[in-house]
PDB file of N, CA and C in Angstrom:
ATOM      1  N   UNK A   1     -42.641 -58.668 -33.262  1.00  0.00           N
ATOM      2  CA  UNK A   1     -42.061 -59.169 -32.041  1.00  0.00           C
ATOM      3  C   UNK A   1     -41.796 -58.011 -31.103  1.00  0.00           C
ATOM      4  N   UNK A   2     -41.812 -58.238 -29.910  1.00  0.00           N
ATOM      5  CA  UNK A   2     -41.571 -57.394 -28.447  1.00  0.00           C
ATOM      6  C   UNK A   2     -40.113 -57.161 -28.260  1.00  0.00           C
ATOM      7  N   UNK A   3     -38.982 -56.193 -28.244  1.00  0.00           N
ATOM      8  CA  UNK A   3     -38.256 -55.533 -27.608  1.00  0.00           C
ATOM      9  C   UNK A   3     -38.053 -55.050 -26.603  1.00  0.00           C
ATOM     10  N   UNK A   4     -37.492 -55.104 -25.477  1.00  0.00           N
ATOM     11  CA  UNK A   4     -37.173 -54.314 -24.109  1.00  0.00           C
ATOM     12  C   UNK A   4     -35.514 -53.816 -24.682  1.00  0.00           C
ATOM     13  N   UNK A   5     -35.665 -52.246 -23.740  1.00  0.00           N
ATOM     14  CA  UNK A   5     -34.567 -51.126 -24.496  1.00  0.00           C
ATOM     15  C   UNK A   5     -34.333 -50.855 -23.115  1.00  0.00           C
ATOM     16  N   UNK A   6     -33.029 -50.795 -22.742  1.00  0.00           N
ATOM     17  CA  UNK A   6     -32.705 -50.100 -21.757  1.00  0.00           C
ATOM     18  C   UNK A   6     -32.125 -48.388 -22.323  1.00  0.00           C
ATOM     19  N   UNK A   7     -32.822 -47.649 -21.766  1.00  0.00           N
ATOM     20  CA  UNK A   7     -32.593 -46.140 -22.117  1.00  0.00           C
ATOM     21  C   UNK A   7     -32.569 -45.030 -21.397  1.00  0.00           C
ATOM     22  N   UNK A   8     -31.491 -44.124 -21.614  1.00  0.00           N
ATOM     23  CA  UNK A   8     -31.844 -43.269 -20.415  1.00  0.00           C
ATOM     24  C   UNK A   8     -32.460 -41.870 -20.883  1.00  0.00           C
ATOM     25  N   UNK A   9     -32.653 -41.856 -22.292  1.00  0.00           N
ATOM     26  CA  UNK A   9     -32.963 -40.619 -22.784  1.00  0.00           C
ATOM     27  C   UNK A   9     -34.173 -41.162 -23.821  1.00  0.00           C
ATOM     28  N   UNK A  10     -34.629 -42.352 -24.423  1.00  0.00           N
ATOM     29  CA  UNK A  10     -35.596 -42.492 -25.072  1.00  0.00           C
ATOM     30  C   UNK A  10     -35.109 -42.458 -26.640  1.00  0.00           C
ATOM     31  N   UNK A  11     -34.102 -42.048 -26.877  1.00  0.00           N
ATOM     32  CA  UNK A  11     -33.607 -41.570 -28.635  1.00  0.00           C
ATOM     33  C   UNK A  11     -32.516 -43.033 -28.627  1.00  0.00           C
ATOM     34  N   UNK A  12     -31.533 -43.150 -27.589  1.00  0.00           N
ATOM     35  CA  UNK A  12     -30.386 -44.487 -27.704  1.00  0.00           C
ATOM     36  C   UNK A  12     -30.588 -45.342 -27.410  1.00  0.00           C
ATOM     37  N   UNK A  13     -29.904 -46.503 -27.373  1.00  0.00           N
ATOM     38  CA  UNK A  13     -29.684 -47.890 -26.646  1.00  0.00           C
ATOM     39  C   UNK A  13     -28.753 -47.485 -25.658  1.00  0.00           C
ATOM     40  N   UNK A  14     -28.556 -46.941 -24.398  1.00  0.00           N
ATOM     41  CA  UNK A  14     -27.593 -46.467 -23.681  1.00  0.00           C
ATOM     42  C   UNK A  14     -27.042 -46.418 -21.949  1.00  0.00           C
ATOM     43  N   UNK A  15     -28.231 -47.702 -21.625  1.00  0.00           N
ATOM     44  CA  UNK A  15     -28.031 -47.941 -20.438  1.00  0.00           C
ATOM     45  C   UNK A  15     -27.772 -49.284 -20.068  1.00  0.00           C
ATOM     46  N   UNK A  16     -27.061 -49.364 -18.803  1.00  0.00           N
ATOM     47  CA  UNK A  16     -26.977 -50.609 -18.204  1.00  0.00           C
ATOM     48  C   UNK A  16     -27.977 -51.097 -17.653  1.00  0.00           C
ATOM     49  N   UNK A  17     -28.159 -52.786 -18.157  1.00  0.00           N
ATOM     50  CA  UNK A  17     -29.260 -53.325 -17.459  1.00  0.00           C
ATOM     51  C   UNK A  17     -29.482 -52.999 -15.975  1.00  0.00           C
ATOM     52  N   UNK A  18     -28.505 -53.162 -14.963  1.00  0.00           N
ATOM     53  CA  UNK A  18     -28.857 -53.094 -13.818  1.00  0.00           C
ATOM     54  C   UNK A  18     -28.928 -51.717 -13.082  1.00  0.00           C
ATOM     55  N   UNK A  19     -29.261 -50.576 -13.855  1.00  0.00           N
ATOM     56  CA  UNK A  19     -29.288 -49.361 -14.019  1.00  0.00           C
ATOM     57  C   UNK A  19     -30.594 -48.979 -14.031  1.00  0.00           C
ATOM     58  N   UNK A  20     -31.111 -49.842 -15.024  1.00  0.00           N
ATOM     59  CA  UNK A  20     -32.468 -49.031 -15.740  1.00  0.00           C
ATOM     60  C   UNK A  20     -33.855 -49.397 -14.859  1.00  0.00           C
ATOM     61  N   UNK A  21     -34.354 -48.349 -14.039  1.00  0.00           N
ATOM     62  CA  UNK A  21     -35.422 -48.083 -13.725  1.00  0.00           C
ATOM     63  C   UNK A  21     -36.550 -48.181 -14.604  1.00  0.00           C
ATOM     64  N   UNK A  22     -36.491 -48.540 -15.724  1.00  0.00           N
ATOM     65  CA  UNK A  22     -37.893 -48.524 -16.770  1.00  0.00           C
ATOM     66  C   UNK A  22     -37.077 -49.447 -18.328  1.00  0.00           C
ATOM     67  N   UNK A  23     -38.539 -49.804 -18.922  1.00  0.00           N
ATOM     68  CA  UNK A  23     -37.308 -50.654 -19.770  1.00  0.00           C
ATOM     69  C   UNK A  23     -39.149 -50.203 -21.275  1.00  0.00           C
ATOM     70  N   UNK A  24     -37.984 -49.701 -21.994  1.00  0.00           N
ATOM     71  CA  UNK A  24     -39.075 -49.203 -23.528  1.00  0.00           C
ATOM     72  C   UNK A  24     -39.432 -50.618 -24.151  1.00  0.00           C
ATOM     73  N   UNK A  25     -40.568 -50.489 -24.398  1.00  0.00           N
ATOM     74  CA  UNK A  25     -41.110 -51.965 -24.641  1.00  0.00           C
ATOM     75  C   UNK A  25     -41.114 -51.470 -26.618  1.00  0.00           C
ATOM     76  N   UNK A  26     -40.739 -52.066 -27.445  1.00  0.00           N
ATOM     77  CA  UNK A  26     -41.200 -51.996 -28.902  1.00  0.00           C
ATOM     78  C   UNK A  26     -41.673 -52.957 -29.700  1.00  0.00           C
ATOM     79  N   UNK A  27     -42.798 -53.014 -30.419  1.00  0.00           N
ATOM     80  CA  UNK A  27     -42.820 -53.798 -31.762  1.00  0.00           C
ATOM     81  C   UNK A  27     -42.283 -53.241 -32.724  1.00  0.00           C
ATOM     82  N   UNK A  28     -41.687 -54.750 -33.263  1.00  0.00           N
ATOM     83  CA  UNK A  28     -40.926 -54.395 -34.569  1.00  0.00           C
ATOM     84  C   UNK A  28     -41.562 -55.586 -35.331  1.00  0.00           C
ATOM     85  N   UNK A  29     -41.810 -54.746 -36.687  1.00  0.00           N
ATOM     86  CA  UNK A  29     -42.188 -55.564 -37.374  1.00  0.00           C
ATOM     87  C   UNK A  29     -42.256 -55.118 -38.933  1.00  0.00           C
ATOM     88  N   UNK A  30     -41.466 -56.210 -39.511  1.00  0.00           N
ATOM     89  CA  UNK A  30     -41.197 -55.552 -41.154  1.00  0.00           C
ATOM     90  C   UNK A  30     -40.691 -54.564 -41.006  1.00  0.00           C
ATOM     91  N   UNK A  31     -40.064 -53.820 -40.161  1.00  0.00           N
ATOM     92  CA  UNK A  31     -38.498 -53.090 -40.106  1.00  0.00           C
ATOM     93  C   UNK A  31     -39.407 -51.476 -39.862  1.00  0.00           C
ATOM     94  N   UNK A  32     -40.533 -51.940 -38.645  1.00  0.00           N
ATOM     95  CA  UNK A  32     -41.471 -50.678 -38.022  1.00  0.00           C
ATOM     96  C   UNK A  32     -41.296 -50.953 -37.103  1.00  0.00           C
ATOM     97  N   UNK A  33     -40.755 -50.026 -36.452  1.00  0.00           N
ATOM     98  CA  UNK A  33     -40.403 -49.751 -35.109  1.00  0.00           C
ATOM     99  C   UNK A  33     -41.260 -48.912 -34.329  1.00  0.00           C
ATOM    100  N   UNK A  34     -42.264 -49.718 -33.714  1.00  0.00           N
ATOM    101  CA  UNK A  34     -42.933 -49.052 -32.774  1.00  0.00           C
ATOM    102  C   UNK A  34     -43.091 -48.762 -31.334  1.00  0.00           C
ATOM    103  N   UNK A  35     -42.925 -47.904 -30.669  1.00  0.00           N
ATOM    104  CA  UNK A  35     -43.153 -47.957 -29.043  1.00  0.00           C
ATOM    105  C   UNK A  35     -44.824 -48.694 -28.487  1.00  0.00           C
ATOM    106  N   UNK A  36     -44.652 -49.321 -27.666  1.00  0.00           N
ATOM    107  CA  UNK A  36     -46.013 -49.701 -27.394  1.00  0.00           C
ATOM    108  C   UNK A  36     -46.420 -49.803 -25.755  1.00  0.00           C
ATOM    109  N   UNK A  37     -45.020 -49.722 -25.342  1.00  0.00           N
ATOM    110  CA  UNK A  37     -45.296 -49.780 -23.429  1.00  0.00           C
ATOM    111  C   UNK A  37     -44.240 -49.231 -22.503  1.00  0.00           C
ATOM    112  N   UNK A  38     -44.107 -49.459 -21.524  1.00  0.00           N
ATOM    113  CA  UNK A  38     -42.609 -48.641 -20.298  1.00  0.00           C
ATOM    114  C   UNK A  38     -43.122 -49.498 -19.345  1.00  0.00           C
ATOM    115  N   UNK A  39     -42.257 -49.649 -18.913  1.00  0.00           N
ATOM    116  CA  UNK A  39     -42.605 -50.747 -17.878  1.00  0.00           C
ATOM    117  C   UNK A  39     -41.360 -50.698 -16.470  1.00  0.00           C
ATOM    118  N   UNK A  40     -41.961 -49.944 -15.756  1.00  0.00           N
ATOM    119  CA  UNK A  40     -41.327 -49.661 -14.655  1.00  0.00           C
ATOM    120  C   UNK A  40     -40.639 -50.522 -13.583  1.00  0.00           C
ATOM    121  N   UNK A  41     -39.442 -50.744 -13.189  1.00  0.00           N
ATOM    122  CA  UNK A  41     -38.706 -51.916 -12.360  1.00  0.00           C
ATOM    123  C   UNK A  41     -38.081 -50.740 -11.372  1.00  0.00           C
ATOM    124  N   UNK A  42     -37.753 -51.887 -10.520  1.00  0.00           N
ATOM    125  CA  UNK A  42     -36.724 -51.763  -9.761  1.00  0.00           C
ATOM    126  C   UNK A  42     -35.308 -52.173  -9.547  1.00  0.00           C
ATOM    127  N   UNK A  43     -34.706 -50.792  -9.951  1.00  0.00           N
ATOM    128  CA  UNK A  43     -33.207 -50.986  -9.951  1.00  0.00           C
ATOM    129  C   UNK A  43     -32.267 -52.764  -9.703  1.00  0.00           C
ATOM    130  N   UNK A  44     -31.911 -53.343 -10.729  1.00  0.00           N
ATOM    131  CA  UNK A  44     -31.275 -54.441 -10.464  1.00  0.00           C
ATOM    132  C   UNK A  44     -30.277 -54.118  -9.663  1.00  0.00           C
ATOM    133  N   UNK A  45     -29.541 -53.366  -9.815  1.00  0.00           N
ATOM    134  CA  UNK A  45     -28.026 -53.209  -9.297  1.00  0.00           C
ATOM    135  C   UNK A  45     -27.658 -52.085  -8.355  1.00  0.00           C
ATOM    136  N   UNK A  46     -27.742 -52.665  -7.215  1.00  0.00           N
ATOM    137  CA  UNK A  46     -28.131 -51.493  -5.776  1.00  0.00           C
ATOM    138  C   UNK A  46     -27.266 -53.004  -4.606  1.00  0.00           C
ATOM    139  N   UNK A  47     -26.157 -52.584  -3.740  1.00  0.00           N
ATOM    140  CA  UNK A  47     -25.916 -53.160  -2.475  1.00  0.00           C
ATOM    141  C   UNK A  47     -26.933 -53.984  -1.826  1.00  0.00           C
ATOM    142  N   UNK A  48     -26.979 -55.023  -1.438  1.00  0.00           N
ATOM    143  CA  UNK A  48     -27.555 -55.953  -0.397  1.00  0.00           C
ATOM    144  C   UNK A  48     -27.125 -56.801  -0.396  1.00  0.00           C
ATOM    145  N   UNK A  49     -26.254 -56.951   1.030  1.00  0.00           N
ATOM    146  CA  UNK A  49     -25.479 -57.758   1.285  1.00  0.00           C
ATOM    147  C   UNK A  49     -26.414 -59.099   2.038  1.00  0.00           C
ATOM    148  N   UNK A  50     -27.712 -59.095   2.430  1.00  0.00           N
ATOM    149  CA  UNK A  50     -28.196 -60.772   2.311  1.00  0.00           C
ATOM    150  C   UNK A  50     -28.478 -60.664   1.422  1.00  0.00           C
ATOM    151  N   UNK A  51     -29.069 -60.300  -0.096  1.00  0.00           N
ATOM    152  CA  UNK A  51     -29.371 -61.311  -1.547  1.00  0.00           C
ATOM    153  C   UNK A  51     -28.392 -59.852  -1.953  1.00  0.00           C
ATOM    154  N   UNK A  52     -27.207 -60.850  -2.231  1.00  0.00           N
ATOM    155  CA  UNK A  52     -26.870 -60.361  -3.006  1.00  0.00           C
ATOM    156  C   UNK A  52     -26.594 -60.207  -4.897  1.00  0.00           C
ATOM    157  N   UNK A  53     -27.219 -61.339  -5.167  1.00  0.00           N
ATOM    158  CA  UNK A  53     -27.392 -61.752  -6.657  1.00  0.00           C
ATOM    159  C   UNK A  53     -29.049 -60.999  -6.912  1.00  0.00           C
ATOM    160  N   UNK A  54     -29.144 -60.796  -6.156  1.00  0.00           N
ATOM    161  CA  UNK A  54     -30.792 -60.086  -5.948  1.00  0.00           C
ATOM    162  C   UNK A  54     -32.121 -60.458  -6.925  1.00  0.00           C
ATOM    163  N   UNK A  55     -32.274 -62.235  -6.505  1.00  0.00           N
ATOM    164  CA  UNK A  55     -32.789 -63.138  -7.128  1.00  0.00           C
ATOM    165  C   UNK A  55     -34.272 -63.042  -7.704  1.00  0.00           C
ATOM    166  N   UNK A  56     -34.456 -62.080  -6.406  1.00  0.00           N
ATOM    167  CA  UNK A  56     -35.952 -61.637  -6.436  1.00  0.00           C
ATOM    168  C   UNK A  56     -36.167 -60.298  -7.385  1.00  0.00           C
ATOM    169  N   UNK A  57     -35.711 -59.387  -7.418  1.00  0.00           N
ATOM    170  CA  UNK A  57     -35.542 -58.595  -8.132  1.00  0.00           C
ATOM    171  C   UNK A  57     -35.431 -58.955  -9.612  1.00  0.00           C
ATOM    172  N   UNK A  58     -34.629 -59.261 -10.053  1.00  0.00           N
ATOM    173  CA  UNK A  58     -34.399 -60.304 -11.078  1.00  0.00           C
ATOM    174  C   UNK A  58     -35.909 -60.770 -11.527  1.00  0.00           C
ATOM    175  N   UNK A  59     -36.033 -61.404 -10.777  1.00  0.00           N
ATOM    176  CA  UNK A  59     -37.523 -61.963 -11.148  1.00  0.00           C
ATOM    177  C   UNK A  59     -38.771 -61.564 -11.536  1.00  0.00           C
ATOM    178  N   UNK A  60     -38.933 -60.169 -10.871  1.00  0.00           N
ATOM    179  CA  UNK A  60     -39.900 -59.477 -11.214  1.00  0.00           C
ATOM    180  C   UNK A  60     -39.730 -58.420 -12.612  1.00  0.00           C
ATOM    181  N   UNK A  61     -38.244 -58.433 -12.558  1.00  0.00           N
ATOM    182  CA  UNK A  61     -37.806 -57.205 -13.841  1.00  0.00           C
ATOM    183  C   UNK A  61     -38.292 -58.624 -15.179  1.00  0.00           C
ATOM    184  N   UNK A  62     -37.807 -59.546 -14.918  1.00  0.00           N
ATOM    185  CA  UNK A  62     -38.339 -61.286 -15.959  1.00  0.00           C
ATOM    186  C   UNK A  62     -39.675 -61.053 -15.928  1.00  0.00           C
ATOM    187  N   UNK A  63     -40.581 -60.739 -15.009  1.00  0.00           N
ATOM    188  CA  UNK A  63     -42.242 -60.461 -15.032  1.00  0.00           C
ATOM    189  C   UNK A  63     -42.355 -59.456 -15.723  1.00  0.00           C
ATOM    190  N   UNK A  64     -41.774 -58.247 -15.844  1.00  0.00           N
ATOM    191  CA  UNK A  64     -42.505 -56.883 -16.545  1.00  0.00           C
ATOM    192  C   UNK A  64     -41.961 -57.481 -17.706  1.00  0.00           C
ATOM    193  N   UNK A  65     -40.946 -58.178 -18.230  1.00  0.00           N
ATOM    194  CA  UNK A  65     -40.614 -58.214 -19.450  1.00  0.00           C
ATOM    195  C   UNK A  65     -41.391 -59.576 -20.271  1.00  0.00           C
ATOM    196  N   UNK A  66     -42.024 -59.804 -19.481  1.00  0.00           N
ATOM    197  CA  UNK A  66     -43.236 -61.203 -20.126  1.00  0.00           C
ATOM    198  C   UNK A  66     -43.440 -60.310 -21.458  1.00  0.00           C
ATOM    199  N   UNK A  67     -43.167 -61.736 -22.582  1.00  0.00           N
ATOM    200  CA  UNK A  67     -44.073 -61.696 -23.531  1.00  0.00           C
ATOM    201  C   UNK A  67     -42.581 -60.719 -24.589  1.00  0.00           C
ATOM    202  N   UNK A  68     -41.671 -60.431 -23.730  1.00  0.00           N
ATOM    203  CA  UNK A  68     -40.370 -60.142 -24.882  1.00  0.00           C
ATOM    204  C   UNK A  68     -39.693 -60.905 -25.255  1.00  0.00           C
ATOM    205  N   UNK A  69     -38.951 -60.680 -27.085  1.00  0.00           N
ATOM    206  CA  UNK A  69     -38.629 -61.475 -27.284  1.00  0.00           C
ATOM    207  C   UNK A  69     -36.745 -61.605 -26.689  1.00  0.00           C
ATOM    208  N   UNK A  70     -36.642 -60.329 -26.895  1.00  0.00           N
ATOM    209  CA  UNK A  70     -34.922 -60.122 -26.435  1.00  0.00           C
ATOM    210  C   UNK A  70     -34.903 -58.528 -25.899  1.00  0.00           C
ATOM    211  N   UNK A  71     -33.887 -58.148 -25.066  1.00  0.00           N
ATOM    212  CA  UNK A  71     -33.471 -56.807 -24.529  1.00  0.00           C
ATOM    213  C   UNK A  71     -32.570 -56.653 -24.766  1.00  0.00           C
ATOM    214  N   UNK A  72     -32.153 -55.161 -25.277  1.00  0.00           N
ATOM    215  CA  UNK A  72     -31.468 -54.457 -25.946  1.00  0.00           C
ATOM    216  C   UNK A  72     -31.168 -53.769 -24.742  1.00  0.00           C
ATOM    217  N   UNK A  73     -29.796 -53.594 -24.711  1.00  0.00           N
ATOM    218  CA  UNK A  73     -28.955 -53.084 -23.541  1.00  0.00           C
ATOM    219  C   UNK A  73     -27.132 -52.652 -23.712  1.00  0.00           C
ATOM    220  N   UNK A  74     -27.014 -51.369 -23.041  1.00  0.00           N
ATOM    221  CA  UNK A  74     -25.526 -51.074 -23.131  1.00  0.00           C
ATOM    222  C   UNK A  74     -24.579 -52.147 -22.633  1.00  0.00           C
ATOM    223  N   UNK A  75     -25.137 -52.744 -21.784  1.00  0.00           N
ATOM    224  CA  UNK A  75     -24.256 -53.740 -20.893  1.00  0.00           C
ATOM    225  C   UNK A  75     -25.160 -54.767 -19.597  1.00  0.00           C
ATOM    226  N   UNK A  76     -24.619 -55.590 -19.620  1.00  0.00           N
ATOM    227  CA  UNK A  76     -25.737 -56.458 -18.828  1.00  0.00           C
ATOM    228  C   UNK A  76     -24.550 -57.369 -17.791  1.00  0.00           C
ATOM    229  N   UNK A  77     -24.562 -58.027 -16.441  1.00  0.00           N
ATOM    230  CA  UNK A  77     -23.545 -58.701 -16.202  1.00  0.00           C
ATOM    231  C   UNK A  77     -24.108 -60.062 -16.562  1.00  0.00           C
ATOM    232  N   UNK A  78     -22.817 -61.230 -15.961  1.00  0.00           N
ATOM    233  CA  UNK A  78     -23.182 -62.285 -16.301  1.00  0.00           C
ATOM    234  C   UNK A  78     -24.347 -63.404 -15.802  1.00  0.00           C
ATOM    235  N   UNK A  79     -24.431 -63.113 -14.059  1.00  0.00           N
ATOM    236  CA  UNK A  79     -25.709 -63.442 -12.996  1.00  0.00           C
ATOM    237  C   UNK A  79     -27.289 -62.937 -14.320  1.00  0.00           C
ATOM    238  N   UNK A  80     -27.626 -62.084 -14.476  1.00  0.00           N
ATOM    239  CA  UNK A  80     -28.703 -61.395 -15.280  1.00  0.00           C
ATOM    240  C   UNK A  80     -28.836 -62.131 -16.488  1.00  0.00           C
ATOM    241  N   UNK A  81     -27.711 -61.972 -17.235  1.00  0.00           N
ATOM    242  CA  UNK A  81     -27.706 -62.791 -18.525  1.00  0.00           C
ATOM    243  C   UNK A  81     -28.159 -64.192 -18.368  1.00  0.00           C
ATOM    244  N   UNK A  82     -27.639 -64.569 -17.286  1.00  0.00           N
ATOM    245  CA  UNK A  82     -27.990 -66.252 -17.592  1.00  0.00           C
ATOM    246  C   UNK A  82     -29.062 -66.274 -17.348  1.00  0.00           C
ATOM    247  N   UNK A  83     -30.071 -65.683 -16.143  1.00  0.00           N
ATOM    248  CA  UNK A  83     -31.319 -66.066 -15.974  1.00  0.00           C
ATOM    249  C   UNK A  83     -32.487 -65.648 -16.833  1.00  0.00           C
ATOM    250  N   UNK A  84     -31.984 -64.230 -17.389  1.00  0.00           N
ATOM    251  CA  UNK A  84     -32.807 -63.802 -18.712  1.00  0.00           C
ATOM    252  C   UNK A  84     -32.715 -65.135 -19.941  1.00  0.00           C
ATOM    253  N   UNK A  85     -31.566 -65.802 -20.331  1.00  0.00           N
ATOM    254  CA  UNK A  85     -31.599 -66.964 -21.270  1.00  0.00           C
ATOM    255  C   UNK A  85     -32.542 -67.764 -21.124  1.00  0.00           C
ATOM    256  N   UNK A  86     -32.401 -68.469 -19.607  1.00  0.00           N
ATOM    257  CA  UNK A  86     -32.917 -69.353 -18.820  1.00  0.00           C
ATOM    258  C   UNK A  86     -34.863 -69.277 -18.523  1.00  0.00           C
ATOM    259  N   UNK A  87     -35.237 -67.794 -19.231  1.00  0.00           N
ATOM    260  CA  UNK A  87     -36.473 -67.586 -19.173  1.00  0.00           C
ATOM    261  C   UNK A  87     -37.114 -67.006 -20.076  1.00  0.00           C
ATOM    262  N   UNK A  88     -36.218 -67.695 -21.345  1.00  0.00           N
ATOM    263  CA  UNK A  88     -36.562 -67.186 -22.917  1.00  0.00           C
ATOM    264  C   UNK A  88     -36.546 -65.983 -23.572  1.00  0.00           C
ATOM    265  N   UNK A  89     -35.703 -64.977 -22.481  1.00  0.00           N
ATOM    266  CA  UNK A  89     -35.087 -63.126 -23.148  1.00  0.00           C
ATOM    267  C   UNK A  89     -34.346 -63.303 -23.635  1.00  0.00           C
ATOM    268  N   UNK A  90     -33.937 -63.092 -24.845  1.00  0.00           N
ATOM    269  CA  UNK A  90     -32.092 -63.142 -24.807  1.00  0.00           C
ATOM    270  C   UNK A  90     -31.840 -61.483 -24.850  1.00  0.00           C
ATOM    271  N   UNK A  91     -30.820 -61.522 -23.896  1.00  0.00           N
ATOM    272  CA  UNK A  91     -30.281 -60.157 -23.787  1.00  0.00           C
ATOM    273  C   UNK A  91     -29.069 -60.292 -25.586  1.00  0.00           C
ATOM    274  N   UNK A  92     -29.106 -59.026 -25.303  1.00  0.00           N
ATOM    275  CA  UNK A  92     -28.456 -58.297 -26.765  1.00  0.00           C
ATOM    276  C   UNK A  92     -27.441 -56.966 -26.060  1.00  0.00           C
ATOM    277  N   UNK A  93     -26.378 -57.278 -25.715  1.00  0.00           N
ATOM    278  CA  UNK A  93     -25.346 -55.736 -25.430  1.00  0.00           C
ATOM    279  C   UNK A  93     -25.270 -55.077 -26.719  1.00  0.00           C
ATOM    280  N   UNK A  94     -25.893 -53.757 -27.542  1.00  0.00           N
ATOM    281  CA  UNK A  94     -25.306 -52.792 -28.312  1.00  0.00           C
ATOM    282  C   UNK A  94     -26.034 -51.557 -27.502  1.00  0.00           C
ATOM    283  N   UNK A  95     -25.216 -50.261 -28.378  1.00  0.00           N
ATOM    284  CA  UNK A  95     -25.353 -49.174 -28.142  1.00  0.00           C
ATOM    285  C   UNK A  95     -26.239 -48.768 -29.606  1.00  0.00           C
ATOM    286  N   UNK A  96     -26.500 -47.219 -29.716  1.00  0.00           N
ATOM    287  CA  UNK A  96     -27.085 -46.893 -30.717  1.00  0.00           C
ATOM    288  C   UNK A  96     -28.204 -46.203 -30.699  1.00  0.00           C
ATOM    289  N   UNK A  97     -28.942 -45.737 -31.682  1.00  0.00           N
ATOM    290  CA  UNK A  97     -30.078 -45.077 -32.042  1.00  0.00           C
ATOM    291  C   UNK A  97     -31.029 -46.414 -31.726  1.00  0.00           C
ATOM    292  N   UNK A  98     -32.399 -46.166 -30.738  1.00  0.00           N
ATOM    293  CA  UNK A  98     -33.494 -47.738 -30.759  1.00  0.00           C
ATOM    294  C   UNK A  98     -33.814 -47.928 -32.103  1.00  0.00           C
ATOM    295  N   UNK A  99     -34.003 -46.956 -32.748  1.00  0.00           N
ATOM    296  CA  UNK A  99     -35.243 -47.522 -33.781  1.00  0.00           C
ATOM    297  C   UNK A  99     -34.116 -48.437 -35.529  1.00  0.00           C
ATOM    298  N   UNK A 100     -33.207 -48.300 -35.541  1.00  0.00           N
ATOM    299  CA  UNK A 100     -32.064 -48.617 -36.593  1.00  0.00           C
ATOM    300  C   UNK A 100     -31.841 -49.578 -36.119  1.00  0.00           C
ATOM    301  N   UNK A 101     -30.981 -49.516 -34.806  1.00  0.00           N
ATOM    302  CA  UNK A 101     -30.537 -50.920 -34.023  1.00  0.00           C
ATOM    303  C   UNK A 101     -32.068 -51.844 -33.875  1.00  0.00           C
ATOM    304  N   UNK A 102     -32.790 -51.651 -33.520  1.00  0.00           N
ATOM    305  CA  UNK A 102     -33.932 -52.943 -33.277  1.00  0.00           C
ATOM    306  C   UNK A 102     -34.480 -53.377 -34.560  1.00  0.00           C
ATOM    307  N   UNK A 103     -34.249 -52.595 -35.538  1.00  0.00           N
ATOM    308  CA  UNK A 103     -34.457 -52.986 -37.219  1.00  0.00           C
ATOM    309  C   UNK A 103     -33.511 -54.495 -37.325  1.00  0.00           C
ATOM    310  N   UNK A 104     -31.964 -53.692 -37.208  1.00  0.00           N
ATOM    311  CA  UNK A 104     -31.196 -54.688 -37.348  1.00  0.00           C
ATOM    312  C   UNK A 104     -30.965 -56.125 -36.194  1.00  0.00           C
ATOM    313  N   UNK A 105     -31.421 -55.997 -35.175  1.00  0.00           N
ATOM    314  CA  UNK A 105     -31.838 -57.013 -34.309  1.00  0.00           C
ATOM    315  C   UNK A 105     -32.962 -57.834 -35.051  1.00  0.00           C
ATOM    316  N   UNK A 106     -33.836 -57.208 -35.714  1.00  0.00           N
ATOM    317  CA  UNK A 106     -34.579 -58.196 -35.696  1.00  0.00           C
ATOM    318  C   UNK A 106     -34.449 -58.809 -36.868  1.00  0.00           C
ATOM    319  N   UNK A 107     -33.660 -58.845 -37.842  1.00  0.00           N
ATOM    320  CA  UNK A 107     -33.066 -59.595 -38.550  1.00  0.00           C
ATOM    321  C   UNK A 107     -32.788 -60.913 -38.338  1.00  0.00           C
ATOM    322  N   UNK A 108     -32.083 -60.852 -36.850  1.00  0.00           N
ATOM    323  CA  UNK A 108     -31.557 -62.085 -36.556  1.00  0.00           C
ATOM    324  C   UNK A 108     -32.046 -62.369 -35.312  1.00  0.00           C
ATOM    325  N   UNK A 109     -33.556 -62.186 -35.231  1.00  0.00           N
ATOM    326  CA  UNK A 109     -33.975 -62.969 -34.447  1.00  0.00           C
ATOM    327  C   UNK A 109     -35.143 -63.810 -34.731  1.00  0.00           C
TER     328      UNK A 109
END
């Protein structure tokens, strides 16, 4: 299965969703943790006061993440969360080492 990691150094789980300029794509499988893509966005969480839920944005970060099963993230708000549910991601808030933590994610997914 597909993983999206929000990261700011590549070794943790350690960024905020609406932070992360790039999101580490992994297969995991049978408790192998592999990198397989990066997938470059644009900042969720930046001022604009006409969209301010920044619907569109949103939408396209939901496009690079086609085909994941859940994202792994320091923190996510609640606007993000629901529409990631709503389009079959489930976000996951932990911190941590990627490759241990997405072992144990995928346990229970």
């Amino acid at each position: 299965m597909l993983i999206a990691v929000a990261s700011k150094d590549g070794r943790d789980i350690n960024q905020h969703f609406g932070h992360a300029e790039r999101f580490l794509i992994y297969e995991v499988e049978q408790g192998i943790v592999k990198l397989v893509d990066e997938k470059k966005v644009e900042r969720y969480c930046s001022f604009d006061p006409e969209h301010p839920l920044r619907s569109h944005v949103l939408k396209e970060i939901a496009e690079a993440l086609q085909g994941c099963r859940a994202v792994a993230t320091a923190q996510i708000g609640e606007h993000p969360r629901g529409e990631l549910e709503n389009l079959g991601i489930e976000p996951f808030i932990v911190t941590g080492p990627i490759k241990t933590t997405l072992v144990e994610l995928a346990k229970i997914l």
